[in-house]
C-alpha atoms as a PDB file:
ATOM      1  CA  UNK A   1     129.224  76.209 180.629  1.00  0.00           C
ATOM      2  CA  UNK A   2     126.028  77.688 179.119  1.00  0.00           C
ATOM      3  CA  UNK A   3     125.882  78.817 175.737  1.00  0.00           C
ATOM      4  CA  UNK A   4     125.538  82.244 176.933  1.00  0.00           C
ATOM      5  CA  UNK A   5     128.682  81.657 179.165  1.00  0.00           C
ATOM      6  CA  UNK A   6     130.621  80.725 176.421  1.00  0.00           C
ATOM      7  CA  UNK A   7     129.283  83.465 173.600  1.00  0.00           C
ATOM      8  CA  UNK A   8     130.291  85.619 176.352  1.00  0.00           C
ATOM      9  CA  UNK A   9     133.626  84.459 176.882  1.00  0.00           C
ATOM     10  CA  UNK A  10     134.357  84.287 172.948  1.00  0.00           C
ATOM     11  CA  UNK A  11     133.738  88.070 173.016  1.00  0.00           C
ATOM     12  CA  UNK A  12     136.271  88.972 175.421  1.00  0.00           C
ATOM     13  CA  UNK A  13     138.886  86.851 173.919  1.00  0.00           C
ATOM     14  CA  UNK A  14     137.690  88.341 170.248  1.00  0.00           C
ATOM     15  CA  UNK A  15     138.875  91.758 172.452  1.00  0.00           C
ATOM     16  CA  UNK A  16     142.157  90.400 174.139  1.00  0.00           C
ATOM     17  CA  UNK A  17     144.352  89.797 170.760  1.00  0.00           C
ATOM     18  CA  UNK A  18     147.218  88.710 172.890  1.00  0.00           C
ATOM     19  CA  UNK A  19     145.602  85.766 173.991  1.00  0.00           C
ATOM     20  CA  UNK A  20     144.740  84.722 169.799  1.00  0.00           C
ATOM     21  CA  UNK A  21     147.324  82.758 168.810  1.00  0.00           C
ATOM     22  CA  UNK A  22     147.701  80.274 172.064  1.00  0.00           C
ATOM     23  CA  UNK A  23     143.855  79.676 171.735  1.00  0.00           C
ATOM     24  CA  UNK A  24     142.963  78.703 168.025  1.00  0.00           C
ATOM     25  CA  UNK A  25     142.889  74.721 168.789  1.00  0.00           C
ATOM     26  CA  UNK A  26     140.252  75.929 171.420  1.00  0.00           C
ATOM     27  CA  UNK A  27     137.890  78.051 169.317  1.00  0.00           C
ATOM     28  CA  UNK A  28     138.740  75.658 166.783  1.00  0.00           C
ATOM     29  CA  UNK A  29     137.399  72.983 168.717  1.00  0.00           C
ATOM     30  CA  UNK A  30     134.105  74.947 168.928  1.00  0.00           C
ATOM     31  CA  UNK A  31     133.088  74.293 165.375  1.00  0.00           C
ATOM     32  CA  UNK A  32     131.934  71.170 166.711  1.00  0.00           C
ATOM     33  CA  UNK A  33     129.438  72.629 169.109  1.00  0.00           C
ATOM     34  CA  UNK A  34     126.200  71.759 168.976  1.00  0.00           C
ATOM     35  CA  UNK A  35     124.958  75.579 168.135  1.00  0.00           C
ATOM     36  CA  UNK A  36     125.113  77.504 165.193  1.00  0.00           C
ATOM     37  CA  UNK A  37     125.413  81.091 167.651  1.00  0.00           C
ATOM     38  CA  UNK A  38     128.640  79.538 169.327  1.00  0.00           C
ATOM     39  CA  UNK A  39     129.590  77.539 165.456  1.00  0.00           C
ATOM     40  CA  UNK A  40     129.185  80.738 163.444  1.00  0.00           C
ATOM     41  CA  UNK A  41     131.089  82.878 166.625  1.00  0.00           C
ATOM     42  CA  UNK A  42     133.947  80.223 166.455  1.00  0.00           C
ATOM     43  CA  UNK A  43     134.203  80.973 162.587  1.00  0.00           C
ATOM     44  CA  UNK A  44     134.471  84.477 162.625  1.00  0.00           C
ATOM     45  CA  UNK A  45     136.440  84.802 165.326  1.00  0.00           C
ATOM     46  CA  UNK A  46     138.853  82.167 163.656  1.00  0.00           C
ATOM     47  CA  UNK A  47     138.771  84.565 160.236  1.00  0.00           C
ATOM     48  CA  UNK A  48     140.390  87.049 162.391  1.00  0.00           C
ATOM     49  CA  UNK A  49     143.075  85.299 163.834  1.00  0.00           C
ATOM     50  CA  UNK A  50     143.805  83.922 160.566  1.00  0.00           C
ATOM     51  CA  UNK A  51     144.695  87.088 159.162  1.00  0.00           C
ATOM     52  CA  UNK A  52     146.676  87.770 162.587  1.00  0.00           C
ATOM     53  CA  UNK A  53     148.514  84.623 162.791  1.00  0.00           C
ATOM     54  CA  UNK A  54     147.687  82.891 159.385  1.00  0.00           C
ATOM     55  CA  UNK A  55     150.941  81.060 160.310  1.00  0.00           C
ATOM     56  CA  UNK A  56     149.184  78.780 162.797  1.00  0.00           C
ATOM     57  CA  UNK A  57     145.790  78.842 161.293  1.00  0.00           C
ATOM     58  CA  UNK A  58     146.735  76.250 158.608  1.00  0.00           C
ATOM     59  CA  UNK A  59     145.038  72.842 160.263  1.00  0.00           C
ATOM     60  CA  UNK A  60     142.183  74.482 160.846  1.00  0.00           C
ATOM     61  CA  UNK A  61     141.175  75.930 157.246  1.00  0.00           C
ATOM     62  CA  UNK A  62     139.604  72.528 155.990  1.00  0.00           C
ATOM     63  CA  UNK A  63     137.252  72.819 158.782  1.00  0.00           C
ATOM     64  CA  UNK A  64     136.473  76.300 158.275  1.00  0.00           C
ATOM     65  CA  UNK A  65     135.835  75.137 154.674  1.00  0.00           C
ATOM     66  CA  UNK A  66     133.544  72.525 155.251  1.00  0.00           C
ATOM     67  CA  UNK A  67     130.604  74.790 156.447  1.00  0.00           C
ATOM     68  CA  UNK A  68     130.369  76.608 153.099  1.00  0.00           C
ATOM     69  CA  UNK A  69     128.123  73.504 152.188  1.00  0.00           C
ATOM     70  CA  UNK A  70     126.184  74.281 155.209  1.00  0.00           C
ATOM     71  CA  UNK A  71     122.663  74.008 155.234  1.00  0.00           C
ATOM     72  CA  UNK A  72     122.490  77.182 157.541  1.00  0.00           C
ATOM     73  CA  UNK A  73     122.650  80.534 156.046  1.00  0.00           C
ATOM     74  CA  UNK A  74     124.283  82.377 158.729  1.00  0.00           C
ATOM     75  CA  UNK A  75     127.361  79.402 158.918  1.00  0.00           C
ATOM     76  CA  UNK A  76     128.106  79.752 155.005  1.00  0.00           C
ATOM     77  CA  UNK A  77     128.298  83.696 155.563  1.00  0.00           C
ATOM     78  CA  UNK A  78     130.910  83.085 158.429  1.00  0.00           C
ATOM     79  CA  UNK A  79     132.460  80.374 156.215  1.00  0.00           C
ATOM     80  CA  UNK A  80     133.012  82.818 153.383  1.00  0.00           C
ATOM     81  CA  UNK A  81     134.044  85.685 155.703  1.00  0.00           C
ATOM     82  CA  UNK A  82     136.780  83.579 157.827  1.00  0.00           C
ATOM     83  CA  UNK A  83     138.149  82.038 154.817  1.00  0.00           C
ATOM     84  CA  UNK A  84     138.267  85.487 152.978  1.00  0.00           C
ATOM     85  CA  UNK A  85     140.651  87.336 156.225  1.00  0.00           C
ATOM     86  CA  UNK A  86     142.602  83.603 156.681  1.00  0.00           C
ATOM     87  CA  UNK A  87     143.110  83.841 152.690  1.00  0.00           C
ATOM     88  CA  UNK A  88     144.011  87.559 152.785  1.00  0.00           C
ATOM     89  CA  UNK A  89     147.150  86.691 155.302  1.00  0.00           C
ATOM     90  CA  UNK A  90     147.638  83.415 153.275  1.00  0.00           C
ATOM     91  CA  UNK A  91     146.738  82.432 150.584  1.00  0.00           C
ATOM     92  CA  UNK A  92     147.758  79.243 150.177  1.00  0.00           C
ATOM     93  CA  UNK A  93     145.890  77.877 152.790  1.00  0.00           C
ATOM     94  CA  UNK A  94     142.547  78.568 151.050  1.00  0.00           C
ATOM     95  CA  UNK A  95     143.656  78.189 147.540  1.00  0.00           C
ATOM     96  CA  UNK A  96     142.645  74.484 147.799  1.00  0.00           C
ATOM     97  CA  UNK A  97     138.823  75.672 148.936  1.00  0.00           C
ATOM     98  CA  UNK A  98     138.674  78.900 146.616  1.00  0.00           C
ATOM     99  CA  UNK A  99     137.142  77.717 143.762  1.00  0.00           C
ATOM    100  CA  UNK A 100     134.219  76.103 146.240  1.00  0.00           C
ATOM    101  CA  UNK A 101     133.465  80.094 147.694  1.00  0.00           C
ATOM    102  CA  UNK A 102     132.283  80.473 144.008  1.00  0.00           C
ATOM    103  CA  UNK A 103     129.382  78.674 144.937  1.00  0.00           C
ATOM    104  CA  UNK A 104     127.836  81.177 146.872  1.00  0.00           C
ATOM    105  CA  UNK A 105     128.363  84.060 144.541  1.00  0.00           C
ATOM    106  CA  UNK A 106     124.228  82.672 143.246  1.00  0.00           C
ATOM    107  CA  UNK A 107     123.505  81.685 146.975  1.00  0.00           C
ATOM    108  CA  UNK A 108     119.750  82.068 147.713  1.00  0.00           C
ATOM    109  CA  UNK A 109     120.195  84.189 150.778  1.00  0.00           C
ATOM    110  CA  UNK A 110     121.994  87.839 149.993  1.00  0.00           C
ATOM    111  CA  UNK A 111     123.844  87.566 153.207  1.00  0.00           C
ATOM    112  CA  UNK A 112     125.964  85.093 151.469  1.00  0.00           C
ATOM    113  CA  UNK A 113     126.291  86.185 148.246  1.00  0.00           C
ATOM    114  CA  UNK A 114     127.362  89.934 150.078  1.00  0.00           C
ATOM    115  CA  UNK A 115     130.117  87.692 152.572  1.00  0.00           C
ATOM    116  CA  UNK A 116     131.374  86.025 149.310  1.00  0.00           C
ATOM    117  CA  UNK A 117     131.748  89.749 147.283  1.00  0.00           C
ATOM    118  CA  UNK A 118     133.599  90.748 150.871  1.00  0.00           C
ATOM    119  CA  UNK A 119     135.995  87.922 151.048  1.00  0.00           C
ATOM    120  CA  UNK A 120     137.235  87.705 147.582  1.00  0.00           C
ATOM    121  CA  UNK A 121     137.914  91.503 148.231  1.00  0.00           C
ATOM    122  CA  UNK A 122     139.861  90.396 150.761  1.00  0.00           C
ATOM    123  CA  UNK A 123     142.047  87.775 149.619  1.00  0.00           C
ATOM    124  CA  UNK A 124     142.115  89.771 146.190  1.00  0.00           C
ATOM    125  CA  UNK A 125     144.035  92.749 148.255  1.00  0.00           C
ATOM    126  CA  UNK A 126     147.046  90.747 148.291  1.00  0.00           C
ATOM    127  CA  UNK A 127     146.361  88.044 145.561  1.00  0.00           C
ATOM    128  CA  UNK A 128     144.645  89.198 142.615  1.00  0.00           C
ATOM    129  CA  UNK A 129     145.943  87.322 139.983  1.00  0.00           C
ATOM    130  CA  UNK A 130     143.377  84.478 140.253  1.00  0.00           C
ATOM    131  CA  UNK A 131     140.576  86.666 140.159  1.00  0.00           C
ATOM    132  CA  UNK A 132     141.653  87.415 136.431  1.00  0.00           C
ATOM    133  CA  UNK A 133     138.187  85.088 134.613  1.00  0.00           C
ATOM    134  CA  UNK A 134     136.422  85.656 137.505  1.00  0.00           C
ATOM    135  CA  UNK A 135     134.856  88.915 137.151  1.00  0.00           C
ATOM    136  CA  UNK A 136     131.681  87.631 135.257  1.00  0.00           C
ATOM    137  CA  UNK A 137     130.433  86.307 138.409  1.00  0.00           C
ATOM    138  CA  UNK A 138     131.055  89.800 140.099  1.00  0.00           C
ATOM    139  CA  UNK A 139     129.694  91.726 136.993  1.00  0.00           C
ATOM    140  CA  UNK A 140     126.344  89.627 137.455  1.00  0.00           C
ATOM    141  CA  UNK A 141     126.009  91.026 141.188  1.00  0.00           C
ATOM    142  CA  UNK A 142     126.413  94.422 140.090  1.00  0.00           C
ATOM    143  CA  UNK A 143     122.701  94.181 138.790  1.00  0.00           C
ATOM    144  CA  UNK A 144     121.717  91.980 141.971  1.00  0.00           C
ATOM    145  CA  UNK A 145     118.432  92.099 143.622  1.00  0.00           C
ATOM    146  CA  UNK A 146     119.251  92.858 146.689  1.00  0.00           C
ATOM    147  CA  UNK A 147     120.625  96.553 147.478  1.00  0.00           C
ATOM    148  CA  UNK A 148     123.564  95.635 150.126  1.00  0.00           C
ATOM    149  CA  UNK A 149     124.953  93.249 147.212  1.00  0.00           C
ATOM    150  CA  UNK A 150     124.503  95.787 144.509  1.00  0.00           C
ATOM    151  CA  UNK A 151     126.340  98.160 147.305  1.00  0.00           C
ATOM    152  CA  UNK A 152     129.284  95.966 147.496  1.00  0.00           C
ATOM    153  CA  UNK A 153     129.446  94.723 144.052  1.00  0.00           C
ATOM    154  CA  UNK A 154     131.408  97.064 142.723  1.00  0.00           C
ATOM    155  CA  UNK A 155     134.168  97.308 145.680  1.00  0.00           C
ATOM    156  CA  UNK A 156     135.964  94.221 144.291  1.00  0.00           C
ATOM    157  CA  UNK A 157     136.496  95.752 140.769  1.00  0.00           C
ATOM    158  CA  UNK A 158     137.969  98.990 142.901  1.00  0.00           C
ATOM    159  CA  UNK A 159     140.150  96.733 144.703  1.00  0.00           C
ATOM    160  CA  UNK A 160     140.966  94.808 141.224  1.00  0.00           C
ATOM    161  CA  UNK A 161     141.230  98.277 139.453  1.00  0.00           C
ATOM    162  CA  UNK A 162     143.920  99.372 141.668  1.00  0.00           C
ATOM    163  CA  UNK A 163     145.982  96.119 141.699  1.00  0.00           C
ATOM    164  CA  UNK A 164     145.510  94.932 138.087  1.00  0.00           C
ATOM    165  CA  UNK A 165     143.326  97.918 135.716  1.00  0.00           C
ATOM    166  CA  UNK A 166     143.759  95.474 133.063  1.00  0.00           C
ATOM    167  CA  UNK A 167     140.943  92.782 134.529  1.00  0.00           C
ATOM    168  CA  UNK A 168     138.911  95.655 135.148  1.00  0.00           C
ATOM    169  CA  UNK A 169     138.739  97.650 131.965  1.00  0.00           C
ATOM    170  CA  UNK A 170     136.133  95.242 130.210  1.00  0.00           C
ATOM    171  CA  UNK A 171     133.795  95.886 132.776  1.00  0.00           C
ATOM    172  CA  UNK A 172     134.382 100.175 133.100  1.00  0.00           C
ATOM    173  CA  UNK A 173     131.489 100.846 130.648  1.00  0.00           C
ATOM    174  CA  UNK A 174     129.049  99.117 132.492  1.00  0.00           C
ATOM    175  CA  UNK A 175     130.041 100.930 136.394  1.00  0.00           C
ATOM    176  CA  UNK A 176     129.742 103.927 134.426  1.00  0.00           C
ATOM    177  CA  UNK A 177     126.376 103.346 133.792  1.00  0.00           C
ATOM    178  CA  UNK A 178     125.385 102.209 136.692  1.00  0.00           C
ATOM    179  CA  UNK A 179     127.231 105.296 138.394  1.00  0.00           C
ATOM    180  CA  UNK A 180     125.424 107.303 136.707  1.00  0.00           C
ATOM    181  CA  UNK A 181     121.797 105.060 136.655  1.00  0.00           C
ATOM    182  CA  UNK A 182     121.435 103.040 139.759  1.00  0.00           C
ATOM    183  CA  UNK A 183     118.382 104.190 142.001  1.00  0.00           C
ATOM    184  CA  UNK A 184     121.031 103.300 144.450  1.00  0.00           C
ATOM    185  CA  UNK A 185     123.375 106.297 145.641  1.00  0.00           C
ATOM    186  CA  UNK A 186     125.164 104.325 147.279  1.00  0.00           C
ATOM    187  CA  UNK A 187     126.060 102.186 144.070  1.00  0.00           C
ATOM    188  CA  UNK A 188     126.738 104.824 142.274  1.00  0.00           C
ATOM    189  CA  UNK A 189     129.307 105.972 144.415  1.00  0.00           C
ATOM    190  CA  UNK A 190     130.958 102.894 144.619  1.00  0.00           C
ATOM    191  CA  UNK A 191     130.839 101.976 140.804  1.00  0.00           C
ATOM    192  CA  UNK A 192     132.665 105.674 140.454  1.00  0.00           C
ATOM    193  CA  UNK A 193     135.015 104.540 143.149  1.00  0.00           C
ATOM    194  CA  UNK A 194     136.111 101.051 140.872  1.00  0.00           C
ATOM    195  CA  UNK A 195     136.210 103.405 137.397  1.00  0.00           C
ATOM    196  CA  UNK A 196     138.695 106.147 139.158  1.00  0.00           C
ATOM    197  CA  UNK A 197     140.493 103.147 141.050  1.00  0.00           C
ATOM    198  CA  UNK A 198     140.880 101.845 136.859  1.00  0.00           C
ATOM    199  CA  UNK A 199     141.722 104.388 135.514  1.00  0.00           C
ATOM    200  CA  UNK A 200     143.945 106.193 137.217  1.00  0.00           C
END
């Protein structure tokens, strides 16, 4: 099978849920191919059926782990973002890798640092409490270079300030200036979305 053949049929099983759970040894297998398009395929599609069936996902998640050393940009983003839905259905089965995901919160490419503010929002969601000394990092990419990580920045201190205020209150002085400074609309609306998620 070409690698075309096979990106191909990874997108109609990524649309055929049903068949997810009987076929994560298969796409699991595929972190082994000789790609990164089929590799970084393999571990997003495996994010998602961790979060569907994080049940069965558990002897795959050291694997899944193992590419946030990557030297490829694109296979550390998919690293972060499958560990970040497999963590949000269970969290237990990243907890031994989580502290490693901090790593790419000063990642040179913003790709990465953006797929590491999107998965700790999504393992946050249902486990915040270990995010409680962890908002410096997060505060430090609400001034990033990069618009799209500036953008999404402040989303984890909404999903924080709805969950546990308390972590969040430190930082409310600082969204509200950015709300009301960032060139950034964008920014601003989502550093008004964390103080009203706080505060409330």
């Amino acid at each position: 099978m070409t690698e075309e053949e096979l990106y191909k049929e990874l997108g109609v099983l990524t649309r055929n849920k049903e068949r997810w759970k009987e076929n994560i040894p298969s796409v699991a297998a595929l972190l082994e191919h000789n790609t990164i398009k089929i590799k970084a395929k393999a571990l997003w599609l495996l994010g998602e059926m961790g979060l569907a069936f994080p049940e069965t996902i558990g002897g795959s998640v050291a694997t899944v782990a193992s590419f946030i050393g990557s030297p490829e940009p694109l296979l550390r983003e998919r690293a972060a973002n499958a560990l970040g839905r497999i963590g949000r259905g269970r969290f237990r089965y990243v907890e031994p890798y989580w502290e490693s995901l901090f790593r790419l919160a000063g990642d040179m490419e913003a790709s990465v640092r953006l797929a590491f503010i999107w998965a700790s929002e999504n393992i946050a969601t249902n486990t915040p409490d270990p995010y409680h000394d962890r908002l410096p990092f997060f505060a430090k990419l609400l001034n990033d270079s990069d618009d799209r990580v500036r953008m999404e920045a402040p989303e984890i201190f909404r999903v924080l300030g709805k969950r546990r205020p308390e972590f969040v209150k430190p930082y409310v002085e600082k969204l509200r200036i950015l709300s009301e400074t960032d060139p950034n609309r964008v920014v601003r609306i989502h550093c008004q979305g964390a103080i009203k998620a706080t505060t409330n």
